[in-house]
C-alpha atoms as a PDB file:
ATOM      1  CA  UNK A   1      12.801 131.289   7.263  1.00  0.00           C
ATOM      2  CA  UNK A   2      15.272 133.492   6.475  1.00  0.00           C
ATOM      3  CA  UNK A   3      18.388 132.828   8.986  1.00  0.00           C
ATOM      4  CA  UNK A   4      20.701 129.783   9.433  1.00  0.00           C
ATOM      5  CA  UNK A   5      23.751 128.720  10.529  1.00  0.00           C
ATOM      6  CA  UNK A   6      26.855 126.301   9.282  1.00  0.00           C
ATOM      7  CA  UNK A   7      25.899 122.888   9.072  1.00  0.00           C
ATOM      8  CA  UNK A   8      28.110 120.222  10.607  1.00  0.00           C
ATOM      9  CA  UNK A   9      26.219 117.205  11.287  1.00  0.00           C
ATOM     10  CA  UNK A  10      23.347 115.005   9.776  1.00  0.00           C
ATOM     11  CA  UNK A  11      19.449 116.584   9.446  1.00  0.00           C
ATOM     12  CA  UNK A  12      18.732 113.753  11.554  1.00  0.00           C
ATOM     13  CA  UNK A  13      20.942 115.286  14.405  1.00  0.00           C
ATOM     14  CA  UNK A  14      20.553 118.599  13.792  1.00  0.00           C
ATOM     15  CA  UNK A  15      17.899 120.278  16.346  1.00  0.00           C
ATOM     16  CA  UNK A  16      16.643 123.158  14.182  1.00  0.00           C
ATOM     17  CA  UNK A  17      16.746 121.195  10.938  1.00  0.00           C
ATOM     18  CA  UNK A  18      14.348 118.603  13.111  1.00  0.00           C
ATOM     19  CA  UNK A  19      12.340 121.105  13.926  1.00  0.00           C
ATOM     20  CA  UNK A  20      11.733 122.334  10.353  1.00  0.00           C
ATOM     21  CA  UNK A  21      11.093 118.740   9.602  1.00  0.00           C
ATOM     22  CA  UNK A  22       8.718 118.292  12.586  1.00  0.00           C
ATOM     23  CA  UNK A  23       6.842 121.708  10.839  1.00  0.00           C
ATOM     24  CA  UNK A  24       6.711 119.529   7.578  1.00  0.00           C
ATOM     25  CA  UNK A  25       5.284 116.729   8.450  1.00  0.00           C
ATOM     26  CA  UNK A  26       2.521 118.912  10.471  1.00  0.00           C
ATOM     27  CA  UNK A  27       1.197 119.846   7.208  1.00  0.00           C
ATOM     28  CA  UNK A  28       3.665 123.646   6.833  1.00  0.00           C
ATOM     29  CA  UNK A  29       5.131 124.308   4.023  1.00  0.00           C
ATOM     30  CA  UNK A  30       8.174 125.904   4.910  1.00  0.00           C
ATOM     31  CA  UNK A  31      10.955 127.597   2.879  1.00  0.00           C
ATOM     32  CA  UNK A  32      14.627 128.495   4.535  1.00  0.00           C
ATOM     33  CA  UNK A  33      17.409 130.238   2.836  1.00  0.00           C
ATOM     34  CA  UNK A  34      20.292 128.190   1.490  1.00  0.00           C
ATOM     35  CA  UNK A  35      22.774 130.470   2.783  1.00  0.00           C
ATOM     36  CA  UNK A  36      25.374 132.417   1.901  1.00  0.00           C
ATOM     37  CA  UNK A  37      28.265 131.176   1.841  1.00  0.00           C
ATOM     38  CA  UNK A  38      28.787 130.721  -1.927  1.00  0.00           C
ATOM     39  CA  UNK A  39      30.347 130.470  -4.387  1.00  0.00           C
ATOM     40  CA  UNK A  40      32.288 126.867  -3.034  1.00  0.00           C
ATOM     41  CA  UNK A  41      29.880 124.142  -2.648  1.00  0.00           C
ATOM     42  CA  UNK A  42      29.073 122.111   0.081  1.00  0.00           C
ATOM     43  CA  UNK A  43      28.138 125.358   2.212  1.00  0.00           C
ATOM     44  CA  UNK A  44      23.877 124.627   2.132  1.00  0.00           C
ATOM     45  CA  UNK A  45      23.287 125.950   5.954  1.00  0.00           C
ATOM     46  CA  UNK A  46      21.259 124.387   8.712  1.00  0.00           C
ATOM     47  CA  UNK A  47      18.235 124.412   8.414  1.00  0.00           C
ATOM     48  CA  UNK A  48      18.271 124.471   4.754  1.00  0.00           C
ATOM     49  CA  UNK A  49      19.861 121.131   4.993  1.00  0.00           C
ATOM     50  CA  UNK A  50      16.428 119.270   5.969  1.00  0.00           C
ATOM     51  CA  UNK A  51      15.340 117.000   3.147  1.00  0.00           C
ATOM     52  CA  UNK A  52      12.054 118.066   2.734  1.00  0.00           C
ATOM     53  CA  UNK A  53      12.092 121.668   3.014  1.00  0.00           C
ATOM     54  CA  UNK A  54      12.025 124.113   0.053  1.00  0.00           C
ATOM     55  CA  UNK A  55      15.952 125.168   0.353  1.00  0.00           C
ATOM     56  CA  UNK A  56      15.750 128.464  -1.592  1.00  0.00           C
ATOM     57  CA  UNK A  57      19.251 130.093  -3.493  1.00  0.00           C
ATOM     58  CA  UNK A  58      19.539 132.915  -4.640  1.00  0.00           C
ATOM     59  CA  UNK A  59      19.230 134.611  -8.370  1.00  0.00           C
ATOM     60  CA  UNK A  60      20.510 137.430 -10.420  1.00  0.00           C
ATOM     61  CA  UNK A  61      18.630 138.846 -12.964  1.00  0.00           C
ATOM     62  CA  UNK A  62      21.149 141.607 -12.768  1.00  0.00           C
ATOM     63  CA  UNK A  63      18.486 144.069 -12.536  1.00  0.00           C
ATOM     64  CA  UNK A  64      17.215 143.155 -16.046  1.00  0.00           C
ATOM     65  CA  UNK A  65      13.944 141.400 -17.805  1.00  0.00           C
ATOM     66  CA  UNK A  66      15.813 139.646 -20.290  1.00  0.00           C
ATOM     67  CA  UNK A  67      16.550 136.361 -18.955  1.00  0.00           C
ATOM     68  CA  UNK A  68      19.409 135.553 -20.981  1.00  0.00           C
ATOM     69  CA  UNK A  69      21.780 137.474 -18.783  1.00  0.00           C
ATOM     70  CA  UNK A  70      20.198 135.885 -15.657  1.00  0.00           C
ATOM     71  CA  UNK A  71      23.097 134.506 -13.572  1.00  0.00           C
ATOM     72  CA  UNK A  72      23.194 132.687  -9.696  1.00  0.00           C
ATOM     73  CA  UNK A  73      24.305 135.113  -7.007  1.00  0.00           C
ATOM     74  CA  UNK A  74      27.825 134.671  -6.459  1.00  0.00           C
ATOM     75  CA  UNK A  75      27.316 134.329  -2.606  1.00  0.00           C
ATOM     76  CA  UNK A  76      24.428 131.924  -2.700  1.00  0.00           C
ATOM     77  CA  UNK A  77      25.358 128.752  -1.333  1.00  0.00           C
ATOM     78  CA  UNK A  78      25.863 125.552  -3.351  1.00  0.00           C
ATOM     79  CA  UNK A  79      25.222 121.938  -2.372  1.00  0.00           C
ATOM     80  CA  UNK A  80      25.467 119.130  -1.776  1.00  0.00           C
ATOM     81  CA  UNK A  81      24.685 119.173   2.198  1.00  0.00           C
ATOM     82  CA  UNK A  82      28.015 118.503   4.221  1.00  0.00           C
ATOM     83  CA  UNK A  83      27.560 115.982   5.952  1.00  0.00           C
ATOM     84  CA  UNK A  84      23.977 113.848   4.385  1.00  0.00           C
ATOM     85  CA  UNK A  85      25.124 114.940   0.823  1.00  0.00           C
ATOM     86  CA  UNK A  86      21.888 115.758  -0.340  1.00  0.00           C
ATOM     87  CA  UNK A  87      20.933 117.956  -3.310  1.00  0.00           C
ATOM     88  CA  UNK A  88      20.391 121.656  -2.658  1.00  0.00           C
ATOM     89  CA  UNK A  89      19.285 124.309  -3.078  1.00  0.00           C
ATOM     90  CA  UNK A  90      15.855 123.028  -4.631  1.00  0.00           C
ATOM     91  CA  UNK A  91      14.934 126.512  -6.238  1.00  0.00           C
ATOM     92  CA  UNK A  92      16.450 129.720  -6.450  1.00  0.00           C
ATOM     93  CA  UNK A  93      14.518 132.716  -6.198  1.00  0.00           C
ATOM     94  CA  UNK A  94      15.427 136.986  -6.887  1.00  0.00           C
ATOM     95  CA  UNK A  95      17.780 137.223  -4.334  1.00  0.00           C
ATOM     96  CA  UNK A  96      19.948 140.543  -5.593  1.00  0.00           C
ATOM     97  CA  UNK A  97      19.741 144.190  -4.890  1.00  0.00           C
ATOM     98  CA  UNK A  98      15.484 143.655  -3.397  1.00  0.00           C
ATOM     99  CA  UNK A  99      14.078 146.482  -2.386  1.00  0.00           C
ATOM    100  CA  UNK A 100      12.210 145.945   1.124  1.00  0.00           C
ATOM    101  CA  UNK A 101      10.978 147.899   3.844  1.00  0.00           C
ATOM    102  CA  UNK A 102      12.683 149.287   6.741  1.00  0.00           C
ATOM    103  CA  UNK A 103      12.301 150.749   9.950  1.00  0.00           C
ATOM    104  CA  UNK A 104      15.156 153.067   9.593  1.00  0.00           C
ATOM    105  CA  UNK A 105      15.603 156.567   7.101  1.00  0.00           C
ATOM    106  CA  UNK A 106      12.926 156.686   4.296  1.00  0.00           C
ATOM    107  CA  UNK A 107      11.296 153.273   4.933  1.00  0.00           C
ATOM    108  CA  UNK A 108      13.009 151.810   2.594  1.00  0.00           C
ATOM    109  CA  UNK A 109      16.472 149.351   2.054  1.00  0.00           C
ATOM    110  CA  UNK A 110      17.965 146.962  -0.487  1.00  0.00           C
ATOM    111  CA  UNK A 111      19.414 144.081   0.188  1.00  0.00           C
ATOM    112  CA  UNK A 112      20.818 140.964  -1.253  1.00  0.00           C
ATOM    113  CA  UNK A 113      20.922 137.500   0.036  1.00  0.00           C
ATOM    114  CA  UNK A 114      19.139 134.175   0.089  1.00  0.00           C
ATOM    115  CA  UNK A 115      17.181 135.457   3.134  1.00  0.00           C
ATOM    116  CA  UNK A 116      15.460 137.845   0.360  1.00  0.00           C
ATOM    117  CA  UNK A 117      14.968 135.632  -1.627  1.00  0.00           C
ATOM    118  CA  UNK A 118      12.999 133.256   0.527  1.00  0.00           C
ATOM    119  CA  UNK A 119      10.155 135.902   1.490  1.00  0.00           C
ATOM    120  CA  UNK A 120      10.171 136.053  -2.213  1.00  0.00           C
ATOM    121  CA  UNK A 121       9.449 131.714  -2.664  1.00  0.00           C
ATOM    122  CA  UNK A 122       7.288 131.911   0.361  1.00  0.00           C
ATOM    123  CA  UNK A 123       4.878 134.428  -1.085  1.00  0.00           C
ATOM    124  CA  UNK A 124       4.592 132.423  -3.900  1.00  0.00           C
ATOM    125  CA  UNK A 125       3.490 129.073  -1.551  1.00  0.00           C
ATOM    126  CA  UNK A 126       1.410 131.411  -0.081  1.00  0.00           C
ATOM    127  CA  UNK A 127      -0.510 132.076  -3.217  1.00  0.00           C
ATOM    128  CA  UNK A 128      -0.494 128.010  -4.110  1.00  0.00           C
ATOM    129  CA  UNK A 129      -1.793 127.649  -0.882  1.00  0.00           C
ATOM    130  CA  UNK A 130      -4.685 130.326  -1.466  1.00  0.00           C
ATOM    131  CA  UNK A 131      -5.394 129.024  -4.853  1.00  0.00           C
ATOM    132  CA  UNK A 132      -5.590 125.096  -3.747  1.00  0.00           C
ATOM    133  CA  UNK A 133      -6.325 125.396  -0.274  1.00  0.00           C
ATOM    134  CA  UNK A 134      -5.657 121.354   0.091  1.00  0.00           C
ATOM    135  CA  UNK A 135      -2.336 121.249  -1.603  1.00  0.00           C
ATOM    136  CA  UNK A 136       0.560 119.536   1.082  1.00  0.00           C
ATOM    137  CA  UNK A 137       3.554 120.990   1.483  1.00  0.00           C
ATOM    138  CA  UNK A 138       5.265 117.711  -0.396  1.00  0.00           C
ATOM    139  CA  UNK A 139       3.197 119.208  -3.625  1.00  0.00           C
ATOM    140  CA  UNK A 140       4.674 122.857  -2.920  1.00  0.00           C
ATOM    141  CA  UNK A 141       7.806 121.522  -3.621  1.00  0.00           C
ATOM    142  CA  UNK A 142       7.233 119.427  -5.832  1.00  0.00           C
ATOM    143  CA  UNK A 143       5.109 121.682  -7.992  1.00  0.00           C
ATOM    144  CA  UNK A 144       7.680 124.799  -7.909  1.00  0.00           C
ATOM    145  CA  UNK A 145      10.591 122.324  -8.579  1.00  0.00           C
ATOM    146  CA  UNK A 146       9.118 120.911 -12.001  1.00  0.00           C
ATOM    147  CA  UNK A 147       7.506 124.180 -13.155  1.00  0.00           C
ATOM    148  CA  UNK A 148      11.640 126.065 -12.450  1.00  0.00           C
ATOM    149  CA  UNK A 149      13.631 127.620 -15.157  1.00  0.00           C
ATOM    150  CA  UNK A 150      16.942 126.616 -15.599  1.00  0.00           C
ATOM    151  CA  UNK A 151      19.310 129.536 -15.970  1.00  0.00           C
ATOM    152  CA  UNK A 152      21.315 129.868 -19.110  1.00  0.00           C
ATOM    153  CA  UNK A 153      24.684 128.269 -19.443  1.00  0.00           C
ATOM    154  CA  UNK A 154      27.804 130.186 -18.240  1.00  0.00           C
ATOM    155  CA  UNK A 155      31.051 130.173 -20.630  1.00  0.00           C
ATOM    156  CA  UNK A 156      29.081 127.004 -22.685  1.00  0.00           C
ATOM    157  CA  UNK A 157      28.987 125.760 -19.472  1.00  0.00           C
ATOM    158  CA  UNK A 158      24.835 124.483 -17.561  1.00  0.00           C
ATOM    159  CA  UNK A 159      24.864 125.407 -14.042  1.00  0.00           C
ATOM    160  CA  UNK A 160      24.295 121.692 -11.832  1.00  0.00           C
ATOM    161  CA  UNK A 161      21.821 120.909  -9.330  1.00  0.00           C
ATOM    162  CA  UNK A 162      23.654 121.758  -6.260  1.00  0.00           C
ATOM    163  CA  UNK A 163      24.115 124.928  -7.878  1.00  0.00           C
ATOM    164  CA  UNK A 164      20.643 126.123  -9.037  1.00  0.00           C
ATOM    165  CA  UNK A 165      18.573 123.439  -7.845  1.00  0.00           C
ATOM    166  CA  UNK A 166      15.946 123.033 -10.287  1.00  0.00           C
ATOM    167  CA  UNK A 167      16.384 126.822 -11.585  1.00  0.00           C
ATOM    168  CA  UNK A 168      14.295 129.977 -11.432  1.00  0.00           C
ATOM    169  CA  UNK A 169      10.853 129.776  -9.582  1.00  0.00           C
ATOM    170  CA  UNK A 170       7.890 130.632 -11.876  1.00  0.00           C
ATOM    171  CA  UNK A 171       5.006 132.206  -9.667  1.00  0.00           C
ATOM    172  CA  UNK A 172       2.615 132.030 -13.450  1.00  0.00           C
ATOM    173  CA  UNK A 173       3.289 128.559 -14.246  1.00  0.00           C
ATOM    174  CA  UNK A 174       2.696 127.546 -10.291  1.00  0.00           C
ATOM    175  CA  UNK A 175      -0.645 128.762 -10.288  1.00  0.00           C
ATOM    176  CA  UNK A 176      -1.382 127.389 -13.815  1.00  0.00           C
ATOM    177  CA  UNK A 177      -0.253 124.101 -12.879  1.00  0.00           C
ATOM    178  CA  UNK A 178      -2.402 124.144 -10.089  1.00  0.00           C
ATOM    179  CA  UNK A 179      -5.966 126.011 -11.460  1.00  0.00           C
ATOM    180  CA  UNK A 180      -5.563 124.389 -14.751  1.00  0.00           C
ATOM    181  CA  UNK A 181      -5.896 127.649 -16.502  1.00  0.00           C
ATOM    182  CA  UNK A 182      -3.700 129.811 -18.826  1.00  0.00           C
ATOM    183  CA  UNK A 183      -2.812 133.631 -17.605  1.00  0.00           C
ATOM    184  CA  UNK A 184      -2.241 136.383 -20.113  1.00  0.00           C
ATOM    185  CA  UNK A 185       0.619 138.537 -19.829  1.00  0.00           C
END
């Protein structure tokens, strides 16, 4: 999902963060943009703020391959949630400067935001789900959370949790993880 809102109560009284919830527990794995309303914390939107969604920030690999200079997006929004004080984002995912189609000129725009870079996350799911058809969304998240790259330190200094969640999604290492085999590059 790729829209939100400002969060100002609980997930528990929040409508739409219910109803991400309610998806959840139906057996959907479903990914919403943090937000962005970086770079304070405490500015994870609804419904991003659900517990057991995949609450995807937003990276900068500032348009390199080299990791090394791999930063967050400035305006990707940090945790912890407002009100529950939870954790967030879980992941982050490219979020800077994606080029996308459009409906408009020569079919195509770039953009930057966490709502790119949760088509990004959810395309990955999408391919967990196709190789391990069974998988629940609980192992999703759980799976793209250990197999995430922390991003390097900036000024000496490791980006937190409720900064980078558990770092940098890794599409190869998801669908290792889960086939038990090793890819080439």
């Amino acid at each position: 999902m790729s829209l939100g809102g400002r969060a100002s109560q609980s997930a528990e009284n929040d409508p739409v963060a219910q109803a991400v919830e309610a998806a959840h527990a139906a057996g959907i794995t479903t990914l919403v943009a943090a937000g962005n309303e970086g770079p304070r914390g405490g500015t994870i939107g609804t419904p991003a703020i659900a517990p057991n969604i995949i609450t995807v920030g937003a990276h900068d690999d500032k348009g390199t391959v080299a990791r090394e200079d791999d930063g967050l997006a400035y305006f990707s929004s940090r945790g912890p949630t407002t009100v529950d004080k939870l954790t967030k984002p879980d992941i982050i995912a490219p979020g800077v400067n994606i080029t996308s189609l459009s409906h408009r000129g020569d079919g195509y725009v770039s953009m930057s935001g966490t709502s790119m870079a949760t088509p990004f996350a959810a395309g990955v799911a999408a391919l967990m789900h196709q190789v391990k058809p069974e998988i629940s969304p609980g192992q999703v998240k759980e799976v793209m959370m250990k197999n995430a790259d922390s991003l390097p330190p900036v000024n000496g200094k490791e980006l937190d949790a409720n900064q980078q969640g558990k770092g940098v999604i890794d599409p190869v290492q998801n669908i290792e993880t889960l086939t038990g085999q090793k890819f080439e590059a």
